[in-house]
PDB file of N, CA and C in Angstrom:
ATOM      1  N   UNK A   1     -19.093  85.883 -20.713  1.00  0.00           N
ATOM      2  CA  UNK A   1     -18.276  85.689 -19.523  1.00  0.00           C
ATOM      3  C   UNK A   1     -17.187  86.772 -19.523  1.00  0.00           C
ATOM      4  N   UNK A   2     -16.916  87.322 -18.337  1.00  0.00           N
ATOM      5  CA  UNK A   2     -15.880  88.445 -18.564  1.00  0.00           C
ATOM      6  C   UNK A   2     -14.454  88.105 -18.179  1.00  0.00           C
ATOM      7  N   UNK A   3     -13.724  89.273 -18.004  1.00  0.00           N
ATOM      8  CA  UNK A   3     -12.237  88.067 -18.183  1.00  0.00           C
ATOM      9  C   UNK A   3     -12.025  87.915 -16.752  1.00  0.00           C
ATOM     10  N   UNK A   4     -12.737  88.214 -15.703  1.00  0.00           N
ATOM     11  CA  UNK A   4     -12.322  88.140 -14.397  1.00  0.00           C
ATOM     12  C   UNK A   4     -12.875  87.069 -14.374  1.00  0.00           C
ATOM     13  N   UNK A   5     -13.580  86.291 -14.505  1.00  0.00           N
ATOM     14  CA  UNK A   5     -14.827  85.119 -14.465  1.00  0.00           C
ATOM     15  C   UNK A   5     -13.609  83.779 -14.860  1.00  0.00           C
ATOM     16  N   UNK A   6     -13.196  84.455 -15.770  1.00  0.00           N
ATOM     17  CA  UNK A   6     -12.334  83.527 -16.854  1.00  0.00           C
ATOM     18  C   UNK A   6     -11.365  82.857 -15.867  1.00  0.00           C
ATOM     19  N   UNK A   7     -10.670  84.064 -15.587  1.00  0.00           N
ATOM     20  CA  UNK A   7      -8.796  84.226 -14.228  1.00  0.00           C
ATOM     21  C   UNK A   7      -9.431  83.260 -13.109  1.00  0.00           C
ATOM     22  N   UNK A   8     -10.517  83.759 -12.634  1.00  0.00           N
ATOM     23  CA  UNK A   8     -10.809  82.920 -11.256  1.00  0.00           C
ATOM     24  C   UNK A   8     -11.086  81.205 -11.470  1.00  0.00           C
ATOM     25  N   UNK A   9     -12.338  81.181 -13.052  1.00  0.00           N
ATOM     26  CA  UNK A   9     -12.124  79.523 -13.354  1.00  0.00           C
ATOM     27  C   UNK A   9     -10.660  78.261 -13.548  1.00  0.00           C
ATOM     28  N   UNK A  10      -9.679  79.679 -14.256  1.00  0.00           N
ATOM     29  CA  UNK A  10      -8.264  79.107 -14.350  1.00  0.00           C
ATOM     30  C   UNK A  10      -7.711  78.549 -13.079  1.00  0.00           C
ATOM     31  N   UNK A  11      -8.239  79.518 -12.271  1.00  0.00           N
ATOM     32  CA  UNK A  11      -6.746  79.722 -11.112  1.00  0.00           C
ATOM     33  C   UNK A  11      -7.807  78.159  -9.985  1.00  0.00           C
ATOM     34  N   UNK A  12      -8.745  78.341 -10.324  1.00  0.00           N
ATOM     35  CA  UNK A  12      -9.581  76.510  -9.862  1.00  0.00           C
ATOM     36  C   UNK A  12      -8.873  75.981 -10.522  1.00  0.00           C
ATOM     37  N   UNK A  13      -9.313  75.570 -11.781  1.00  0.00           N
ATOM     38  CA  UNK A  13      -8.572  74.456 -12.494  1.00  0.00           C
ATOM     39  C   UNK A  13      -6.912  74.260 -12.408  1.00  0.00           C
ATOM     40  N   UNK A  14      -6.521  74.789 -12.223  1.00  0.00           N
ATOM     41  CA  UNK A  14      -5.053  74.986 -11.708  1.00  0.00           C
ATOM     42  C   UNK A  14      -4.957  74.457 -10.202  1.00  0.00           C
ATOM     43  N   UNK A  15      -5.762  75.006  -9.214  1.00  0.00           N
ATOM     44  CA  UNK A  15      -5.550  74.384  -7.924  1.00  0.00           C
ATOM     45  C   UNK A  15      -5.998  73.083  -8.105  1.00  0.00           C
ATOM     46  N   UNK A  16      -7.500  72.716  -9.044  1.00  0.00           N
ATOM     47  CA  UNK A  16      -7.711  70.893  -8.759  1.00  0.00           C
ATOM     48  C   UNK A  16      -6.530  70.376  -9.128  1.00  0.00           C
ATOM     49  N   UNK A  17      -5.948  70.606 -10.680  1.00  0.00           N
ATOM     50  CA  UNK A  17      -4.800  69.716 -10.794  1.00  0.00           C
ATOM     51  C   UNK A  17      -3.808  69.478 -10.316  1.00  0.00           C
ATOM     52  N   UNK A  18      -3.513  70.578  -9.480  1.00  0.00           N
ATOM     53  CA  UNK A  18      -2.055  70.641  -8.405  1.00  0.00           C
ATOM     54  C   UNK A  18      -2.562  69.656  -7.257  1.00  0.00           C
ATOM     55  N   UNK A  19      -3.387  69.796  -6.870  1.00  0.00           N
ATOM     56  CA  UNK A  19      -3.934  68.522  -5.968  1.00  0.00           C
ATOM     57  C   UNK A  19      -3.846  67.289  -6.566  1.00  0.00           C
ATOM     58  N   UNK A  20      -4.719  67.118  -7.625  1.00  0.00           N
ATOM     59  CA  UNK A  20      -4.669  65.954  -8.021  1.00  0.00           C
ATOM     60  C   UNK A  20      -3.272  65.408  -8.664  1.00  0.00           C
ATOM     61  N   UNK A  21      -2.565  66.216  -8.811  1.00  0.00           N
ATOM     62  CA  UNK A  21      -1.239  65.768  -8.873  1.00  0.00           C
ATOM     63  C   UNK A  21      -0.076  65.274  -7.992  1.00  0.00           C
ATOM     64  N   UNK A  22      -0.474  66.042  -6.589  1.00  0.00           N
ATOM     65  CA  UNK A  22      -0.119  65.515  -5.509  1.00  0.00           C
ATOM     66  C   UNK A  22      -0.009  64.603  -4.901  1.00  0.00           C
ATOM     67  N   UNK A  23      -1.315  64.274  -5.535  1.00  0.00           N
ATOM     68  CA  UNK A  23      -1.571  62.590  -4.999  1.00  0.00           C
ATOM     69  C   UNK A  23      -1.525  61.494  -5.497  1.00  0.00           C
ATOM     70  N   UNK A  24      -1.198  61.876  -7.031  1.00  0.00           N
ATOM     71  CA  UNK A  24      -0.590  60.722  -8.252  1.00  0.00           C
ATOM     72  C   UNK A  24       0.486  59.710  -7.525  1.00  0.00           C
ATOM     73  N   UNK A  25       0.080  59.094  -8.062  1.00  0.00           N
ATOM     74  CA  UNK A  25       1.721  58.031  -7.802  1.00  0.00           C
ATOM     75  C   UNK A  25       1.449  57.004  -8.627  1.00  0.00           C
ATOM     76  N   UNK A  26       2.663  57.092  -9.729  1.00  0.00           N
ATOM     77  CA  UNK A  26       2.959  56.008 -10.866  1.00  0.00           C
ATOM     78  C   UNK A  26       3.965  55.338 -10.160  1.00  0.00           C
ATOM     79  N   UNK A  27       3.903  54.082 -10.874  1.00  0.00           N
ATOM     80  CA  UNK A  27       4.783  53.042 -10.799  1.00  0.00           C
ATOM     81  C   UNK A  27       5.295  52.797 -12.373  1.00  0.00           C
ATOM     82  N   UNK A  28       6.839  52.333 -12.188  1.00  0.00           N
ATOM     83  CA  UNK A  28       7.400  51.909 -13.576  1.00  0.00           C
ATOM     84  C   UNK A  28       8.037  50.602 -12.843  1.00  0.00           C
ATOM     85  N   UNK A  29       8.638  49.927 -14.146  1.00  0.00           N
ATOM     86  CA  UNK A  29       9.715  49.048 -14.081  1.00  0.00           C
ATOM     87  C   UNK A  29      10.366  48.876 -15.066  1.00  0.00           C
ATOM     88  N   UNK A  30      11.760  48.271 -14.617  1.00  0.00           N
ATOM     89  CA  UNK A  30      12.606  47.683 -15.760  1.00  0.00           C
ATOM     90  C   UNK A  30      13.028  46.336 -15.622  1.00  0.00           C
ATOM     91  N   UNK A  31      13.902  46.080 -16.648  1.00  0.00           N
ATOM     92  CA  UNK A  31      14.415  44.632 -16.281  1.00  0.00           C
ATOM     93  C   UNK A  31      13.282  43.435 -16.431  1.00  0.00           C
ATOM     94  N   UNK A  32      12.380  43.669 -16.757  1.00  0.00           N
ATOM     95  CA  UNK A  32      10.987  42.484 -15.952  1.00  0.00           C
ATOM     96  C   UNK A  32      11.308  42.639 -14.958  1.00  0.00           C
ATOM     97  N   UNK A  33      10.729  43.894 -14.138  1.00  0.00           N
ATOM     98  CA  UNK A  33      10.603  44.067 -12.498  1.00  0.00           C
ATOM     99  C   UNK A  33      11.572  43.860 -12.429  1.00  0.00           C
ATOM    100  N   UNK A  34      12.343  43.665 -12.368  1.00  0.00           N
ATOM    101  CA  UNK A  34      13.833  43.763 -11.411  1.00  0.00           C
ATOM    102  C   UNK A  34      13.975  45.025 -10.774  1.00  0.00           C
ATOM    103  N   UNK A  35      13.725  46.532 -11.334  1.00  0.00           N
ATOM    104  CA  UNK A  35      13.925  47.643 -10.527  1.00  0.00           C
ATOM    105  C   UNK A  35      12.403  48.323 -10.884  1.00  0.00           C
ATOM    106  N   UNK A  36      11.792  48.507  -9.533  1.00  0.00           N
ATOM    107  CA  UNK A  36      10.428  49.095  -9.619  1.00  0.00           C
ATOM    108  C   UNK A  36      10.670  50.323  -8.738  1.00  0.00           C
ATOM    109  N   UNK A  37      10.055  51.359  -9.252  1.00  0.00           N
ATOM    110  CA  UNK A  37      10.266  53.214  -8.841  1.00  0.00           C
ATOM    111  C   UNK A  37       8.680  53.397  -8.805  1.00  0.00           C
ATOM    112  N   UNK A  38       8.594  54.324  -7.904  1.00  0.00           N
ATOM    113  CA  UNK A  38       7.463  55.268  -7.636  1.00  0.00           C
ATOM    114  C   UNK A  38       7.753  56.529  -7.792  1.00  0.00           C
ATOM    115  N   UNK A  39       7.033  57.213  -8.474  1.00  0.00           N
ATOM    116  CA  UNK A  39       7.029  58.709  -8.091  1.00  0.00           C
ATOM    117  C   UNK A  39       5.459  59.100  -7.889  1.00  0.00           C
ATOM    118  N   UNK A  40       5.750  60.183  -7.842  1.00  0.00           N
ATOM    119  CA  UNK A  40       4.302  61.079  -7.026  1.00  0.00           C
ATOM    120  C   UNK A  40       4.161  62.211  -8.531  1.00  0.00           C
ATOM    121  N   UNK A  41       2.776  62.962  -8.528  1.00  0.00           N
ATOM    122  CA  UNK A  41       3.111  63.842  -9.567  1.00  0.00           C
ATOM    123  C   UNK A  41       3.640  64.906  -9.942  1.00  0.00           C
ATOM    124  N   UNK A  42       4.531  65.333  -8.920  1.00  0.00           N
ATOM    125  CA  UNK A  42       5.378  66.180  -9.202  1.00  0.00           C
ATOM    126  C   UNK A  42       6.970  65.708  -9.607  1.00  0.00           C
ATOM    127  N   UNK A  43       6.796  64.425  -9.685  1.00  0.00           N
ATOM    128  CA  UNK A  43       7.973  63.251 -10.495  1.00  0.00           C
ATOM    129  C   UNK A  43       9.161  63.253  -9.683  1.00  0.00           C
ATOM    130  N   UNK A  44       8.698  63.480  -7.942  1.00  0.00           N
ATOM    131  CA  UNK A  44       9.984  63.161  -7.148  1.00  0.00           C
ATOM    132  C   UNK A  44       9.823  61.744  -6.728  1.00  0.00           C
ATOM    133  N   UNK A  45      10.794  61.285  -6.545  1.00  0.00           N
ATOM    134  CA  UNK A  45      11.160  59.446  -6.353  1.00  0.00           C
ATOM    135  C   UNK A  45      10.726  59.491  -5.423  1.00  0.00           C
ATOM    136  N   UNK A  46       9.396  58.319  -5.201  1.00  0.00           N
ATOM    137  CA  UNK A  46       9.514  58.365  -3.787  1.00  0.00           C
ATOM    138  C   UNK A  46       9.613  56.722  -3.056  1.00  0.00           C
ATOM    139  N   UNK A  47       9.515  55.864  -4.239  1.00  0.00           N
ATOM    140  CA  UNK A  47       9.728  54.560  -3.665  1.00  0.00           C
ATOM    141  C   UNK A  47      10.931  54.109  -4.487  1.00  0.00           C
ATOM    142  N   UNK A  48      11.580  53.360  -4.156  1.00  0.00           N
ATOM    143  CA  UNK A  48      12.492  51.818  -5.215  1.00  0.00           C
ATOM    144  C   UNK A  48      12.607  50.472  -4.659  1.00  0.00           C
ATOM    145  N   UNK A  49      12.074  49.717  -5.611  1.00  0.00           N
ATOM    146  CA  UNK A  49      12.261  48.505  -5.112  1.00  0.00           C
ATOM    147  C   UNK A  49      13.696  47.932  -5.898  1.00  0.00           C
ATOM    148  N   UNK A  50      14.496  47.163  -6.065  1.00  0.00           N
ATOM    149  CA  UNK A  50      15.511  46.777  -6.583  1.00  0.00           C
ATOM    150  C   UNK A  50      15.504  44.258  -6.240  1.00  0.00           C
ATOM    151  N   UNK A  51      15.285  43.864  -7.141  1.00  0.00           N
ATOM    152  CA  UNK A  51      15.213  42.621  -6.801  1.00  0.00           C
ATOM    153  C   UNK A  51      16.697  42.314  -6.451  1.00  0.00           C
ATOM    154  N   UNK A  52      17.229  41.921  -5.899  1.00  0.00           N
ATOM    155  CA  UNK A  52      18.550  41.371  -4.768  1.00  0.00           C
ATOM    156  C   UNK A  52      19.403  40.553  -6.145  1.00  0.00           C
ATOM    157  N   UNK A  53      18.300  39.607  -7.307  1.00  0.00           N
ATOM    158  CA  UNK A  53      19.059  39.184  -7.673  1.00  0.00           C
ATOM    159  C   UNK A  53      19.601  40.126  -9.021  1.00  0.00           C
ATOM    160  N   UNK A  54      19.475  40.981  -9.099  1.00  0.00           N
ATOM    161  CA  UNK A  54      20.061  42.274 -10.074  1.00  0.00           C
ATOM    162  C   UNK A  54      21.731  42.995  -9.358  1.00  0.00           C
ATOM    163  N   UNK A  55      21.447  42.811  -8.135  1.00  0.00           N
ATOM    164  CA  UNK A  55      22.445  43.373  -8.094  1.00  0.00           C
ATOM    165  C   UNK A  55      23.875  42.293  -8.134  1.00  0.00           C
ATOM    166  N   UNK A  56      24.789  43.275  -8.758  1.00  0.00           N
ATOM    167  CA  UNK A  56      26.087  42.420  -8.831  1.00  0.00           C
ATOM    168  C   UNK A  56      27.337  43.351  -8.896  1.00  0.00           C
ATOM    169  N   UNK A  57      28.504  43.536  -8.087  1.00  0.00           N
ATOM    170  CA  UNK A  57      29.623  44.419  -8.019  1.00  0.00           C
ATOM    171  C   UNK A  57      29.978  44.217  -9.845  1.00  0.00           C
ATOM    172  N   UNK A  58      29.845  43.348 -10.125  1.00  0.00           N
ATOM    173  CA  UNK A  58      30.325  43.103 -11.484  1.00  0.00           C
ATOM    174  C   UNK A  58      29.667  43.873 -12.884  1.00  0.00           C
ATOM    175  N   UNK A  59      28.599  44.023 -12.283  1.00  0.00           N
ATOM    176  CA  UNK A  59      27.656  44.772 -13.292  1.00  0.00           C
ATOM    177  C   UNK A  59      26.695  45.980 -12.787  1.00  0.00           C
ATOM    178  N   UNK A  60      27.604  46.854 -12.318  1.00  0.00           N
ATOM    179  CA  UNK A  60      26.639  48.017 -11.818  1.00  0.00           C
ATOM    180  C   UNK A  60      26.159  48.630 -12.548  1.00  0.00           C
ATOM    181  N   UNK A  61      26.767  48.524 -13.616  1.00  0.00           N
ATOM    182  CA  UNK A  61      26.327  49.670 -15.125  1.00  0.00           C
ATOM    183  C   UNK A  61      24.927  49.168 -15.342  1.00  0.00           C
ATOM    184  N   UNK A  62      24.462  48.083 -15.250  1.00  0.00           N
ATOM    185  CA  UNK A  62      23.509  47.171 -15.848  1.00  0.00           C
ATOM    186  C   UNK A  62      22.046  47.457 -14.831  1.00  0.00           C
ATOM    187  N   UNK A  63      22.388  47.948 -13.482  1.00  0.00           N
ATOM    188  CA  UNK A  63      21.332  48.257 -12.556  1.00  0.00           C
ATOM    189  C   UNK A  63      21.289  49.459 -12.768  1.00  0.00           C
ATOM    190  N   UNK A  64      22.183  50.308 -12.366  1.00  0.00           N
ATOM    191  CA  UNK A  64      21.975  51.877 -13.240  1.00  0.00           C
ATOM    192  C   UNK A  64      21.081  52.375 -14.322  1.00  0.00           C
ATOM    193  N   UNK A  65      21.331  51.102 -15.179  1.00  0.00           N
ATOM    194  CA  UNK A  65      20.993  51.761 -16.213  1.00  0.00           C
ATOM    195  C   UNK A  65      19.012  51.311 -15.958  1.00  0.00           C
ATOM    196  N   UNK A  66      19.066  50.118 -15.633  1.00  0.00           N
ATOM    197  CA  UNK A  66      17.899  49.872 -14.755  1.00  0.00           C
ATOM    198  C   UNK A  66      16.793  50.972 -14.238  1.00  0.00           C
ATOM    199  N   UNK A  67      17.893  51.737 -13.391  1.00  0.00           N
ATOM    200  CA  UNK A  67      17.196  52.147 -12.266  1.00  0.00           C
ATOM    201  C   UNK A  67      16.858  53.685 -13.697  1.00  0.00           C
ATOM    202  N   UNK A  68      17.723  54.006 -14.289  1.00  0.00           N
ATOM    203  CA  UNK A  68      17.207  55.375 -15.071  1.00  0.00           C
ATOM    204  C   UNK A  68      16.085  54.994 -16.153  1.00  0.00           C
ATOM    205  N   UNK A  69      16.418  53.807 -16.654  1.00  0.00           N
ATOM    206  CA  UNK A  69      15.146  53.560 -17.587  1.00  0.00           C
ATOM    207  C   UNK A  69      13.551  53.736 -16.447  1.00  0.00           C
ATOM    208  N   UNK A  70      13.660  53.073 -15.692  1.00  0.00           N
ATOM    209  CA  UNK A  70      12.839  52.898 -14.503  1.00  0.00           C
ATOM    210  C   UNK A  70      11.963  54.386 -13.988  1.00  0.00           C
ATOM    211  N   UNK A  71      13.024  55.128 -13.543  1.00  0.00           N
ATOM    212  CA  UNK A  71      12.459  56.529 -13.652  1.00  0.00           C
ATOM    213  C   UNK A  71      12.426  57.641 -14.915  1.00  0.00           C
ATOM    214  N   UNK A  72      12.689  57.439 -15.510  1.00  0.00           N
ATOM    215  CA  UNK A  72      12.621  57.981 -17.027  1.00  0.00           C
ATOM    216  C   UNK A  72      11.312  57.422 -17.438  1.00  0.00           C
ATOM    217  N   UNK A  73      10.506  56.420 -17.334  1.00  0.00           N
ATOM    218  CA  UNK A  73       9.542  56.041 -17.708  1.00  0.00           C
ATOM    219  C   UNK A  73       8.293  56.071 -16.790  1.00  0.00           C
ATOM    220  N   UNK A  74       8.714  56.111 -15.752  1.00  0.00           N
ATOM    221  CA  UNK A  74       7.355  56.533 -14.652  1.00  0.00           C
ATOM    222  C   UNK A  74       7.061  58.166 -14.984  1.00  0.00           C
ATOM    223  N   UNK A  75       8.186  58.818 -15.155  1.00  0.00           N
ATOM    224  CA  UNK A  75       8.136  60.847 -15.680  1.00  0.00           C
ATOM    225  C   UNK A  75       6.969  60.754 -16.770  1.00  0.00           C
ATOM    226  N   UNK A  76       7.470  59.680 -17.636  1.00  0.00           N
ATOM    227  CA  UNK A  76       6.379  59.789 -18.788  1.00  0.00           C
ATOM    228  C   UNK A  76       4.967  59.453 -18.256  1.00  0.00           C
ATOM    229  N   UNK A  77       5.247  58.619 -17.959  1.00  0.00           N
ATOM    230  CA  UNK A  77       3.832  58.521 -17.506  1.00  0.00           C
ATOM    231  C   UNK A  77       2.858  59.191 -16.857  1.00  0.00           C
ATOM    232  N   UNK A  78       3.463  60.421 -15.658  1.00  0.00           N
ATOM    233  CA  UNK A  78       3.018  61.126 -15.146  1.00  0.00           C
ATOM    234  C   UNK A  78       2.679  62.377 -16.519  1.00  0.00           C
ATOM    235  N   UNK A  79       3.487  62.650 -17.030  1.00  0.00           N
ATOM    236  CA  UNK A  79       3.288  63.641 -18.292  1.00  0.00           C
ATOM    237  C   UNK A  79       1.767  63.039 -18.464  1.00  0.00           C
ATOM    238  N   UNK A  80       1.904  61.836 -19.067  1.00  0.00           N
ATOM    239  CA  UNK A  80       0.947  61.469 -19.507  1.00  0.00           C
ATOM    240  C   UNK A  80      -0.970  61.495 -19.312  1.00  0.00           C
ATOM    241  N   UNK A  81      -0.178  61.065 -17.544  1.00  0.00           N
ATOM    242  CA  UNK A  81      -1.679  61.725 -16.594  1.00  0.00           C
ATOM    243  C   UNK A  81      -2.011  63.111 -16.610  1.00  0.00           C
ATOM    244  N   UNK A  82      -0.668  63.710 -16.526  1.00  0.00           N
ATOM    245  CA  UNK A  82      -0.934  65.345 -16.333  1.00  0.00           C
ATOM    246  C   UNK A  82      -1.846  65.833 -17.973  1.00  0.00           C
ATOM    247  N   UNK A  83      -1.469  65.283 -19.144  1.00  0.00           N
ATOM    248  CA  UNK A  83      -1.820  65.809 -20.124  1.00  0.00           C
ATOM    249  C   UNK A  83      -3.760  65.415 -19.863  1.00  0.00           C
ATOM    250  N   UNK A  84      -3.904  64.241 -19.471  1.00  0.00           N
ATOM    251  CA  UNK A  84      -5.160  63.765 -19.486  1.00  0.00           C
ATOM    252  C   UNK A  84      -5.705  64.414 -18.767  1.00  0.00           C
ATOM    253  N   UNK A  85      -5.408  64.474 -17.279  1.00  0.00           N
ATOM    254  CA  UNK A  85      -6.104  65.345 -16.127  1.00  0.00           C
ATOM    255  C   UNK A  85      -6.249  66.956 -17.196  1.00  0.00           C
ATOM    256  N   UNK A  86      -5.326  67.653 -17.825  1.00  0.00           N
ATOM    257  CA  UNK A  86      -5.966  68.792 -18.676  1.00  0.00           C
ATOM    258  C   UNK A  86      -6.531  68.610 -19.508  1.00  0.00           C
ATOM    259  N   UNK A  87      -6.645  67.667 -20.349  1.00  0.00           N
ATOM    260  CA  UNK A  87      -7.782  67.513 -21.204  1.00  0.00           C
ATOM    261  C   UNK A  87      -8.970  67.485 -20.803  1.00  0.00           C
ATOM    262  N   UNK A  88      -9.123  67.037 -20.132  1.00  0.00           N
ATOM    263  CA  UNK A  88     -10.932  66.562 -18.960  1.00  0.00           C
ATOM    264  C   UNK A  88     -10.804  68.160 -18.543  1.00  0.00           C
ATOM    265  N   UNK A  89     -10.106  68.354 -17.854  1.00  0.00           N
ATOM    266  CA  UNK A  89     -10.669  70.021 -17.553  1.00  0.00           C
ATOM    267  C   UNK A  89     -10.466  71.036 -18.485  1.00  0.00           C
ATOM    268  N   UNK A  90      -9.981  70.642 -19.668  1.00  0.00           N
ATOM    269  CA  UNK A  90     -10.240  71.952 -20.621  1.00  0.00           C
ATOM    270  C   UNK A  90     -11.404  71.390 -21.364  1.00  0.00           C
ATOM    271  N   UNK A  91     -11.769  70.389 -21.199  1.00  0.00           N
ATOM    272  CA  UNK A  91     -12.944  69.904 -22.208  1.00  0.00           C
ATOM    273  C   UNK A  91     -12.677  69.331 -23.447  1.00  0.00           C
ATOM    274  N   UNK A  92     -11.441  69.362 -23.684  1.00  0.00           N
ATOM    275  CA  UNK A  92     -10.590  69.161 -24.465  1.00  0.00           C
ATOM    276  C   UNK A  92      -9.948  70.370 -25.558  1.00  0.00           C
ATOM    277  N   UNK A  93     -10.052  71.254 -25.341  1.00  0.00           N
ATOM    278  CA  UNK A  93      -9.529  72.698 -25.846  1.00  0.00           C
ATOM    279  C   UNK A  93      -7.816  72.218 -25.779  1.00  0.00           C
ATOM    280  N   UNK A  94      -7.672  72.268 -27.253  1.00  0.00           N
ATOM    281  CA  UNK A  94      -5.872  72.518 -27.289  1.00  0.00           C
ATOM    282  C   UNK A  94      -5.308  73.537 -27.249  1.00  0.00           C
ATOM    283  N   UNK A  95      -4.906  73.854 -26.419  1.00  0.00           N
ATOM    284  CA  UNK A  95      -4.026  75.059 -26.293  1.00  0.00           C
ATOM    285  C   UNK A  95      -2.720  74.735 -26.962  1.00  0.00           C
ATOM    286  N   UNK A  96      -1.710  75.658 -27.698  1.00  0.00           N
ATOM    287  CA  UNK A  96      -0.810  75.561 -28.008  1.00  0.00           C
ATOM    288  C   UNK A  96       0.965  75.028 -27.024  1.00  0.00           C
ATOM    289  N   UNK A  97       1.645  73.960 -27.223  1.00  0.00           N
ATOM    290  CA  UNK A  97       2.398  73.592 -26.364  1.00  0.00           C
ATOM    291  C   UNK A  97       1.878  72.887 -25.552  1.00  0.00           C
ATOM    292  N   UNK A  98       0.751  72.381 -25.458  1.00  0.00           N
ATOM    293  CA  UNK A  98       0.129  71.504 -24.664  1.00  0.00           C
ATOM    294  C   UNK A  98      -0.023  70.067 -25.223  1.00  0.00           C
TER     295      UNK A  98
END
């Protein structure tokens, strides 16, 4: 295979996963559901749910902290897909930093 053969298979596998990343959408939660987040796979927020009975002027620190565990853990998860979606298309070839 020559290396132009190579560049053009990359630059596919690169466009499927950017697609298929596009269209990811994880869900997390915290609290036991009390704060549920969506993101998409490029790990921008795109939903929140928040249960009514979490919130309290008295304890905002406590939903905050909610809401970051919440998206801090949907990121992983997308990592997580993203690592898988490259494994299946490298065949499983480790590349270094991967």
């Amino acid at each position: 295979m020559n290396i132009q053969q190579m560049m053009k298979q990359a630059q596919q596998m690169q466009e499927r996963l950017q697609k298929q990343m596009a269209d990811l959408r994880v869900e997390a939660t915290a609290g036991g559901g009390m704060v549920a987040v969506t993101v998409n796979g490029s790990k921008q927020l795109i939903a929140m749910k928040i249960d009514p009975e979490v919130v309290s002027k008295d304890d905002v620190e406590m939903l905050q902290d909610l809401i970051v565990a919440a998206v801090n853990d949907a990121n992983r998860k997308v990592d997580e897909q993203m690592a898988q979606s490259m494994g299946g298309m490298m065949g499983g070839l480790k590349l270094p930093g991967m």
